[in-house]
Protein backbone atom coordinates (compact mmCIF):
# COMPACT_ATOMS: atom_id res chain seq x y z
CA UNK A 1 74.02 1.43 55.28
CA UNK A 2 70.70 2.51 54.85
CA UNK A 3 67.41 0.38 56.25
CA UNK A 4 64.21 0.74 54.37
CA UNK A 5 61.08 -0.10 56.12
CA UNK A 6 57.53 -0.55 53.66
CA UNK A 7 53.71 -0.07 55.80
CA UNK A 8 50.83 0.49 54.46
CA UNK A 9 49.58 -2.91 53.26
CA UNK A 10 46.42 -5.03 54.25
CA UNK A 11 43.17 -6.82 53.10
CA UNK A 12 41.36 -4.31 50.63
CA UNK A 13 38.03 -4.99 48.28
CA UNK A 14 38.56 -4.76 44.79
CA UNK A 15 38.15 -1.04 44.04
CA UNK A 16 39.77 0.26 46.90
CA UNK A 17 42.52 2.26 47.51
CA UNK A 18 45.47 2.16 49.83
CA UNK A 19 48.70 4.23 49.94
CA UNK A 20 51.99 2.45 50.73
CA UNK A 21 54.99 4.28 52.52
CA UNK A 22 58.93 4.15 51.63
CA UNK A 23 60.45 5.49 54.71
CA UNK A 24 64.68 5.52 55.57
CA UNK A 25 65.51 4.83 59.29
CA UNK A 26 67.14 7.32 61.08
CA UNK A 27 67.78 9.33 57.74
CA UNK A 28 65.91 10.62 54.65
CA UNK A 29 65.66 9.67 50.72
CA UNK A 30 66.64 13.30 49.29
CA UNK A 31 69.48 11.86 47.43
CA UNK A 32 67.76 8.83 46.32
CA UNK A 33 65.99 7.51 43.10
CA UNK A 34 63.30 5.23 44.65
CA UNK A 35 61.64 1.85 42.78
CA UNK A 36 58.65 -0.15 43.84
CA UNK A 37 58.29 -3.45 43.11
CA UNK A 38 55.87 -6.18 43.58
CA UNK A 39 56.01 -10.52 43.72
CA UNK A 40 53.17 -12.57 43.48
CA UNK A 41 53.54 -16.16 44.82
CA UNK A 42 54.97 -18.03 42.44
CA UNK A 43 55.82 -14.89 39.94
CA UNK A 44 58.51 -13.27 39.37
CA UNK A 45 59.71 -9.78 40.88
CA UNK A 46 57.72 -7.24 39.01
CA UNK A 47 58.78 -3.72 38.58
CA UNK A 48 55.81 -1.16 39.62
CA UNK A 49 57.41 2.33 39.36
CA UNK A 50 60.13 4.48 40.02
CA UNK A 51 60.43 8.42 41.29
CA UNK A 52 63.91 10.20 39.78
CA UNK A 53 66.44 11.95 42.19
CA UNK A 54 65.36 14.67 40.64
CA UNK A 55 62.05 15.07 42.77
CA UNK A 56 59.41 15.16 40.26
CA UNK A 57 60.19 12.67 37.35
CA UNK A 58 57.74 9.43 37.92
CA UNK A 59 57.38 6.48 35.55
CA UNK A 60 55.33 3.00 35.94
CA UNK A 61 54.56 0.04 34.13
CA UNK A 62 51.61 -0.54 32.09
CA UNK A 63 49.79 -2.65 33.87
CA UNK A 64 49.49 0.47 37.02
CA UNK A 65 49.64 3.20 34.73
CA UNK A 66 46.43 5.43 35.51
CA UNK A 67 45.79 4.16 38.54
CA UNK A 68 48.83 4.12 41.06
CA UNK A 69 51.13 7.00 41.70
CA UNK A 70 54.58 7.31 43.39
CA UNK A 71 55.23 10.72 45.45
CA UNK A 72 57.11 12.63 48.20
CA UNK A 73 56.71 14.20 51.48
CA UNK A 74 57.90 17.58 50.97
CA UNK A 75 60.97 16.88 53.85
CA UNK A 76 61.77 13.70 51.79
CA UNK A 77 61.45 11.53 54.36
CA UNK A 78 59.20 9.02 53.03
CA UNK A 79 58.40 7.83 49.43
CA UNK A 80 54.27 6.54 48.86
CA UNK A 81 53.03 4.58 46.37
CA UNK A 82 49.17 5.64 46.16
CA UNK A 83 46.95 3.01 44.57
CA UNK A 84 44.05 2.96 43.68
CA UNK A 85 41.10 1.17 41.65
CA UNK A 86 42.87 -1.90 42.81
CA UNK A 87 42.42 -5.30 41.34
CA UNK A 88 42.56 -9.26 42.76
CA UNK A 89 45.82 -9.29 40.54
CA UNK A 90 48.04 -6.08 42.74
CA UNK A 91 47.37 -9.06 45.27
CA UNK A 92 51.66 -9.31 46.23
CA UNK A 93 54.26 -8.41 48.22
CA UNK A 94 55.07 -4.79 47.60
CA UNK A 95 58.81 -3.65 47.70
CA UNK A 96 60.60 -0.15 47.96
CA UNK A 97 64.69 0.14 46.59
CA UNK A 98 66.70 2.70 46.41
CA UNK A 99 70.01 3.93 45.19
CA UNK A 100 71.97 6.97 44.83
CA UNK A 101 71.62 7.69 41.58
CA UNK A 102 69.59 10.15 39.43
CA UNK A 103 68.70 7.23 36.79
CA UNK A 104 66.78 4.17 37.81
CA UNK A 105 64.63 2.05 36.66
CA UNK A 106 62.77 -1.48 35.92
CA UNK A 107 65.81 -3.64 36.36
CA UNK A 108 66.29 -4.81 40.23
CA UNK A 109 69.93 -4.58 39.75
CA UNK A 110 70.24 -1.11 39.56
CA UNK A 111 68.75 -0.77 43.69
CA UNK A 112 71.19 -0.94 46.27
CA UNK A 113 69.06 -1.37 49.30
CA UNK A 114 65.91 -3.03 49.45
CA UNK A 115 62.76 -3.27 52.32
CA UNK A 116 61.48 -6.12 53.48
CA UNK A 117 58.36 -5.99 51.45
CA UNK A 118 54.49 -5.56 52.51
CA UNK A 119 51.52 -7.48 52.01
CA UNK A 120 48.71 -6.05 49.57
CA UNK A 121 45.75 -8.47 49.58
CA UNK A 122 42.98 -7.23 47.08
CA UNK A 123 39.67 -9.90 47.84
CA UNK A 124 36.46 -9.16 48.51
């Protein structure tokens, strides 16, 4: 069983910048692909990005692509999602997933474990 726990989120000004952290209690995400998600009230669960198993393959969706960026602490403890040049619409709750595989990506099926999500609120 693995418990993933999001922090990172709070009020920001359009423009701004926060960073977002993935972390795994009591263990690391070395042998993990990890996703980031996102859900707006009233939306559906978007898919934000995803970093490979393999360490360095990243991916995102369009509508982040440029100005967020998914990354690793060199002991692999935590997973970040760095945005920045953020908009009123990133306004959501901001998930990490993971699974043990070396292929993931923009369907929520493919996670096995999930966080509890973070609030991003982008207003000025």
């Amino acid at each position: 069983q693995v418990q993933l726990v999001e922090s990172g989120g709070g009020l920001v000004q359009p423009g701004g910048s926060l960073r977002l952290s993935c972390a795994a209690s009591g263990g690391t995400l070395r042998y993990y692909s990890v996703g980031w998600f996102r859900q707006a009230p009233g939306k559906e669960r978007e898919f934000v990005g995803v970093i490979l198993r393999n360490g360095g393959t990243t991916f995102h969706t369009d509508s982040v692509k440029g100005r967020f960026t998914i990354s690793r602490d060199v002991a692999q403890i935590r997973v970040y999602l760095q945005m920045t040049s953020l908009k009123p619409e990133d306004t959501a709750v901001y998930y990490c997933a993971a699974v043990q595989s070396y292929s993931a990506g923009r369907l929520e099926s493919a996670y096995d474990y999930w966080g509890q999500g973070t609030q991003v609120t982008v207003s000025s």
